[in-house]
Protein backbone atom coordinates (compact mmCIF):
# COMPACT_ATOMS: atom_id res chain seq x y z
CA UNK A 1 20.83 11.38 -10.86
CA UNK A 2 18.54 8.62 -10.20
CA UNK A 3 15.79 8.20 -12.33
CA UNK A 4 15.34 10.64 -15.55
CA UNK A 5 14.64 13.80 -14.76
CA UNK A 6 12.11 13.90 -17.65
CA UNK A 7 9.89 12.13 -15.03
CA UNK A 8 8.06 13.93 -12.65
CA UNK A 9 5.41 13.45 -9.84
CA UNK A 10 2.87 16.08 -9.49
CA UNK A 11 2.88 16.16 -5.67
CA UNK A 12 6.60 17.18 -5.90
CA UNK A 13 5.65 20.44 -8.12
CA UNK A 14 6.34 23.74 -5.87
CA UNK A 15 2.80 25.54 -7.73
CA UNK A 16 0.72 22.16 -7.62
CA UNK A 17 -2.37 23.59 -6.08
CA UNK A 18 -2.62 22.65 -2.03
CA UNK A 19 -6.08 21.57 -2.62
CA UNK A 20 -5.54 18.70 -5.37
CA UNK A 21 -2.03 17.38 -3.40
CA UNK A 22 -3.41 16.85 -0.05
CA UNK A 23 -6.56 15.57 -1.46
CA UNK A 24 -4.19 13.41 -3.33
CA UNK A 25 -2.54 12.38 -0.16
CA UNK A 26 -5.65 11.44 1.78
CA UNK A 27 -5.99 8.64 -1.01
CA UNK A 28 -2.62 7.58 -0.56
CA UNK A 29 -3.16 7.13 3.04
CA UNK A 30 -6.54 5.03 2.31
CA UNK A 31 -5.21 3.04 -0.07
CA UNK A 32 -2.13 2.10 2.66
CA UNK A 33 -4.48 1.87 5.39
CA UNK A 34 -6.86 -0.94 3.62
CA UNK A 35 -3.74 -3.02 3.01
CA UNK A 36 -1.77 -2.44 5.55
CA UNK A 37 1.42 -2.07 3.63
CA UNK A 38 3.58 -1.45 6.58
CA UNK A 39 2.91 -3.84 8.74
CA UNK A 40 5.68 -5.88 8.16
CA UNK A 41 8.13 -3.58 9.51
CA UNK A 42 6.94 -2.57 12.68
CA UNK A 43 9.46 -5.38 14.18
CA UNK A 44 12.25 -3.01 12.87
CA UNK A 45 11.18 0.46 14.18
CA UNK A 46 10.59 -1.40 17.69
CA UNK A 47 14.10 -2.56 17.28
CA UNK A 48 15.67 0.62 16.27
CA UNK A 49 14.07 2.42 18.90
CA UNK A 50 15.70 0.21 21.64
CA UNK A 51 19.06 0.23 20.34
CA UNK A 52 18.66 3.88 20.48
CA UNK A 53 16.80 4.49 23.42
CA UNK A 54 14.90 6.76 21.63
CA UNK A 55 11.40 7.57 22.98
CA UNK A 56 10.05 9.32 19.45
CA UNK A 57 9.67 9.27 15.81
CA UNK A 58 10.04 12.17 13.61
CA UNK A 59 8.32 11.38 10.78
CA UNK A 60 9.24 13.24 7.44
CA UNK A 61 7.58 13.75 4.41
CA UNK A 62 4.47 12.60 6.06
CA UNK A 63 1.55 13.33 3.23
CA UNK A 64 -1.70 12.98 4.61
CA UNK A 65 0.29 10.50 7.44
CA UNK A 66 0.13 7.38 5.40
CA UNK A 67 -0.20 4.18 8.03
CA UNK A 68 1.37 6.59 11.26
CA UNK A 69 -1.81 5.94 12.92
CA UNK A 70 -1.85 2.51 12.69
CA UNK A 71 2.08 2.40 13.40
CA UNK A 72 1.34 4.26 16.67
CA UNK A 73 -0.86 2.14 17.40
CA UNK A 74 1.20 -0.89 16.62
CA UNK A 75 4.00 0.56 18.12
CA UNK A 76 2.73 1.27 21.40
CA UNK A 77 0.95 -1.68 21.76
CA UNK A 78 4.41 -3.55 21.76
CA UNK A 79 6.59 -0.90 23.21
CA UNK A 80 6.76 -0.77 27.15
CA UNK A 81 8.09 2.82 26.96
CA UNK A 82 5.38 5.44 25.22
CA UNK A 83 6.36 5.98 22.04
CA UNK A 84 5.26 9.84 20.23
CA UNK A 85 5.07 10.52 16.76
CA UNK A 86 5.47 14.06 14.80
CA UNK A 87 4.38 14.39 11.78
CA UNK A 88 6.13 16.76 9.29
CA UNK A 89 6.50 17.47 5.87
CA UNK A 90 7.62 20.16 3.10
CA UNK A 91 3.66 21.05 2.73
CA UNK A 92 2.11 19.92 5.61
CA UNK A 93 -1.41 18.74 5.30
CA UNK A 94 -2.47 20.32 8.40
CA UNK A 95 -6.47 18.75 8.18
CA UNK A 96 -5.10 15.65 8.20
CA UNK A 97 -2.48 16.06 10.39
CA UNK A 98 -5.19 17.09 13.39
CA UNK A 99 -7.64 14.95 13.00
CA UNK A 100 -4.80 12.06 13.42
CA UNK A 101 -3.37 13.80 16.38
CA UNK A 102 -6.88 13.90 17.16
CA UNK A 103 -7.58 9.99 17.32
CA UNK A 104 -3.77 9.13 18.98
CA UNK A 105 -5.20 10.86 22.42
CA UNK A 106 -1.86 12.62 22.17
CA UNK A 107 0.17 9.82 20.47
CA UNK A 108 0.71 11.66 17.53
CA UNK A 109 1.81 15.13 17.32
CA UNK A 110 2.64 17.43 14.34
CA UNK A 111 4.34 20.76 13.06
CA UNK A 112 2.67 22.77 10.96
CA UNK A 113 5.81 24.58 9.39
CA UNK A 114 7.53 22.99 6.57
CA UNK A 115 10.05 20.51 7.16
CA UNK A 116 12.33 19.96 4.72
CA UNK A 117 14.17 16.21 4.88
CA UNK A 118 17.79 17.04 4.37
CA UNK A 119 17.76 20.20 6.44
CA UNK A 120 15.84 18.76 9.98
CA UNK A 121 15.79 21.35 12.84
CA UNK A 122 18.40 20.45 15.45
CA UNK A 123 16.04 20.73 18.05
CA UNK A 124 13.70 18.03 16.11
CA UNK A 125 15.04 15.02 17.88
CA UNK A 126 14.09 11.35 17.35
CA UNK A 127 14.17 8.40 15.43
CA UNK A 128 13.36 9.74 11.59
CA UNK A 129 11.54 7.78 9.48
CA UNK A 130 10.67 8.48 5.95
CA UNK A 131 7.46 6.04 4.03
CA UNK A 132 6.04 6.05 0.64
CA UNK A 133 8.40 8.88 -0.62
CA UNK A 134 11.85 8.06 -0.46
CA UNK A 135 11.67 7.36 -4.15
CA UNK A 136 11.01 10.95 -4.88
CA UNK A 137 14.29 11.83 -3.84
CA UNK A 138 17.15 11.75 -7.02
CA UNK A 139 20.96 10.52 -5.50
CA UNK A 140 22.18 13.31 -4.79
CA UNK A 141 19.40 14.65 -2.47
CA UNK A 142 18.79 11.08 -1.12
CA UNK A 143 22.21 11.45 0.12
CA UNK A 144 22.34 14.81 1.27
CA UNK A 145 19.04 13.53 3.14
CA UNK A 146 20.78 10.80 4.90
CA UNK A 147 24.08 13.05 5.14
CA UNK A 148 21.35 15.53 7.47
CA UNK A 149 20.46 12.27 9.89
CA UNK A 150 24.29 11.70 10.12
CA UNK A 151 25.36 15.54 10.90
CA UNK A 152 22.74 15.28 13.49
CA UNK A 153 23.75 11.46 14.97
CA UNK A 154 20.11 10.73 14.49
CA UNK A 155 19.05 6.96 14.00
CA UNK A 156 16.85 6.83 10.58
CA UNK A 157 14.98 4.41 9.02
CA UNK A 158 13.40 4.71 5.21
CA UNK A 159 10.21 2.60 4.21
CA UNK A 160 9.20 2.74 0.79
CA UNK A 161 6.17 -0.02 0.12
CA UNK A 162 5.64 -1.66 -3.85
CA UNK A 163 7.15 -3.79 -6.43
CA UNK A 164 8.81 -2.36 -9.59
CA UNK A 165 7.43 -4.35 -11.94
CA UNK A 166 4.74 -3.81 -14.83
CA UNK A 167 2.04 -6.32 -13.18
CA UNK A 168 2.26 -3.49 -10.60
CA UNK A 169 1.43 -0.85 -12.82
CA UNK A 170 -0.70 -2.40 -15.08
CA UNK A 171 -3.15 -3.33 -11.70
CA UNK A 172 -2.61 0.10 -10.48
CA UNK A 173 -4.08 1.68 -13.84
CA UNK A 174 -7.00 -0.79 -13.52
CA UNK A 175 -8.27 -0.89 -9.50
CA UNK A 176 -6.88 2.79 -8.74
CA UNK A 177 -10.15 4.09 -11.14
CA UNK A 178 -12.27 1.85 -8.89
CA UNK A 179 -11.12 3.10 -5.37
CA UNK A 180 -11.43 6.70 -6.28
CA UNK A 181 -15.63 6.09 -8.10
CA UNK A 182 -16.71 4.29 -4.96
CA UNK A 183 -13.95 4.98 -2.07
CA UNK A 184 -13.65 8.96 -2.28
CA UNK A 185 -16.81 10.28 -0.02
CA UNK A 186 -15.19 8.06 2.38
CA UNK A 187 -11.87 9.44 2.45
CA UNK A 188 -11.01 11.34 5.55
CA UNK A 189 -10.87 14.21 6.34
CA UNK A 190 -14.12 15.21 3.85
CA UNK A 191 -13.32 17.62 1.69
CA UNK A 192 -16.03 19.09 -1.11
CA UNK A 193 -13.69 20.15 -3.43
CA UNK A 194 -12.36 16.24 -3.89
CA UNK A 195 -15.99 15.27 -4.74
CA UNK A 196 -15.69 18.34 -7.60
CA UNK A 197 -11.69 17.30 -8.82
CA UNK A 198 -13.11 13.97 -9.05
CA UNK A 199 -16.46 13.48 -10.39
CA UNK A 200 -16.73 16.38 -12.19
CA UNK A 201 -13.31 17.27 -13.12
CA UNK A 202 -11.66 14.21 -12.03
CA UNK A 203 -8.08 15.95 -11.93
CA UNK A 204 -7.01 14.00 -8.66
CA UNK A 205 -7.40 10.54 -10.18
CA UNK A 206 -5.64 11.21 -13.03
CA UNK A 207 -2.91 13.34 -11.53
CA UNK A 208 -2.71 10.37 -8.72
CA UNK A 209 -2.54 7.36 -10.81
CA UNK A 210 0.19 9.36 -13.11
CA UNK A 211 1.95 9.90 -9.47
CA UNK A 212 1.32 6.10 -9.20
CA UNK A 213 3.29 4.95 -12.06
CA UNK A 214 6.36 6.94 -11.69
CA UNK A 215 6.77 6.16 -8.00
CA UNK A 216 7.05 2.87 -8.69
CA UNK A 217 9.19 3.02 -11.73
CA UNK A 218 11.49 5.01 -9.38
CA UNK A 219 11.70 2.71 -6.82
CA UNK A 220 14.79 2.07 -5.02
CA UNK A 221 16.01 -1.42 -4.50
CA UNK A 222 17.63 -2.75 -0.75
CA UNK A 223 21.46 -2.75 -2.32
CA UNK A 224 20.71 1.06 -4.26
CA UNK A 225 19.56 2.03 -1.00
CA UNK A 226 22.88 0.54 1.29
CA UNK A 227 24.91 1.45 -1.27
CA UNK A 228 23.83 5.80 -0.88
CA UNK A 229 24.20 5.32 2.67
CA UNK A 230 27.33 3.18 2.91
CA UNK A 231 28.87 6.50 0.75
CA UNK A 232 27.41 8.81 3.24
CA UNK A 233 29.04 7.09 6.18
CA UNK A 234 30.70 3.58 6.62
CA UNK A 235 32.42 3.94 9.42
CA UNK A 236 30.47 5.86 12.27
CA UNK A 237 27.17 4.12 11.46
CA UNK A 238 25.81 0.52 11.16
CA UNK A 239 22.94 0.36 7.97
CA UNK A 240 20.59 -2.36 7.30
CA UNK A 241 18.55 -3.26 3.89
CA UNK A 242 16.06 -5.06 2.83
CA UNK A 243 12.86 -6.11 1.93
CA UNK A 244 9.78 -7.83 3.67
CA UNK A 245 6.34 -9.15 2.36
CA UNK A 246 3.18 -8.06 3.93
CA UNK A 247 -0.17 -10.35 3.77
CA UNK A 248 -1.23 -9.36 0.31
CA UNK A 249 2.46 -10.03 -0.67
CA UNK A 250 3.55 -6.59 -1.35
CA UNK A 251 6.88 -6.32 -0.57
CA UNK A 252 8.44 -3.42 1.58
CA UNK A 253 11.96 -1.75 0.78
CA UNK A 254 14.10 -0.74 3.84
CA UNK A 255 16.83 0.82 4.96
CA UNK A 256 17.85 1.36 8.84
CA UNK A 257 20.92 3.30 10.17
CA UNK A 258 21.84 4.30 13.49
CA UNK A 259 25.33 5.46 15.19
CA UNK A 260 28.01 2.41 16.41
């Protein structure tokens, strides 16, 4: 198994209350917003999508939908077929979920059931992508989640943004405190119990920044991430890996795959 399994992320927990994970999320999805992690990559979901054909993304493990709005956006703006997203995820955060489908005019779209990554409905067709949580995901499931997008002949592609390094860490210990005093009223959708878990019983900061450090201690690199892939399938599927910088030089892990 990747990773020790005496590390955990809070978000991952099966009784972690609703309320503090998806407020949790909606920081998440700030915090990629402001810096644009993902804009590196866009170049590779427009390509996967024409050697596909494929006319929409099935987003998994969505959170509070991360940078999909600004994807969409990106997306579209480059695409000369319309591309949909649908959001999913094992707990969907359904507020956030409709108030994006809410400012895509239809763009973005969303299930409210839970979606779980290695077992995709059939019917749930598209190109899949997976951001920011990839590194949740120990071998074996990582596998059996790519082993899913194979079964089904579905083209995939896995984003995970950060360095692994303890600069990383040590700056996420010291700004993430910061974002969370001044940012929170401002993260969307509102929500009064995040003012109360964080000023007053600031359990979302500290179960987020503890979140913080473990995803990027479990990382995966480019050649971790062809080589689960490459053992899933080497022979029906072409993969990709790799990483690109974005402007604040942050790089972004990747991983592409689609049917020969």
């Amino acid at each position: 198994m990747k990773n020790s399994s005496r590390l955990f992320e809070f978000e991952d927990l099966s009784w972690f209350p609703n309320t503090i994970r998806d407020s949790m999320m909606d920081c998440l999805s700030f915090i990629i917003k402001i810096l644009n992690i993902y804009q590196p990559i866009i170049t590779l979901i427009l390509e996967g999508l024409q050697k596909t054909d494929t006319k929409q993304i099935v987003d998994l493990c969505s959170g509070a939908g991360g940078a999909m709005e600004q994807i969409s956006q990106n997306i579209n703006r480059q695409s000369d077929d319309k591309i949909k997203i649908v959001l999913t995820d094992k707990f969907p955060n359904v507020n956030s979920f409709k108030l994006l489908a809410t400012k895509s005019n239809g763009d973005i779209l969303f299930l409210e059931t839970s979606i779980d990554a290695a077992n995709v409905p059939l019917s749930l067709k598209g190109f899949r992508t997976i951001f920011s949580a990839f590194h949740h995901f120990s071998n074996p499931f990582a596998k059996s989640v790519i082993q899913n997008a194979v079964d089904a002949k579905s083209p995939i592609g896995i984003f995970d943004g950060g360095d692994k390094n303890i600069f990383i860490i040590i700056a996420l210990i010291l700004i993430h405190p910061v974002i969370f005093i001044f940012y929170t009223p401002f993260f969307r959708p509102f929500r009064l119990s995040r003012l109360f878990f964080t000023y007053l019983i600031p359990i979302i900061p500290i179960c987020h920044i503890w979140d913080g450090i473990v995803s990027i201690i479990r990382l995966y690199k480019p050649d971790e991430l062809l080589k689960i892939a490459t053992e899933v399938d080497n022979e029906t599927y072409c993969w990709s890996a790799g990483k690109m910088k974005n402007k604040f030089g942050m790089h972004v892990a990747y991983l592409i795959g689609y049917p020969k």
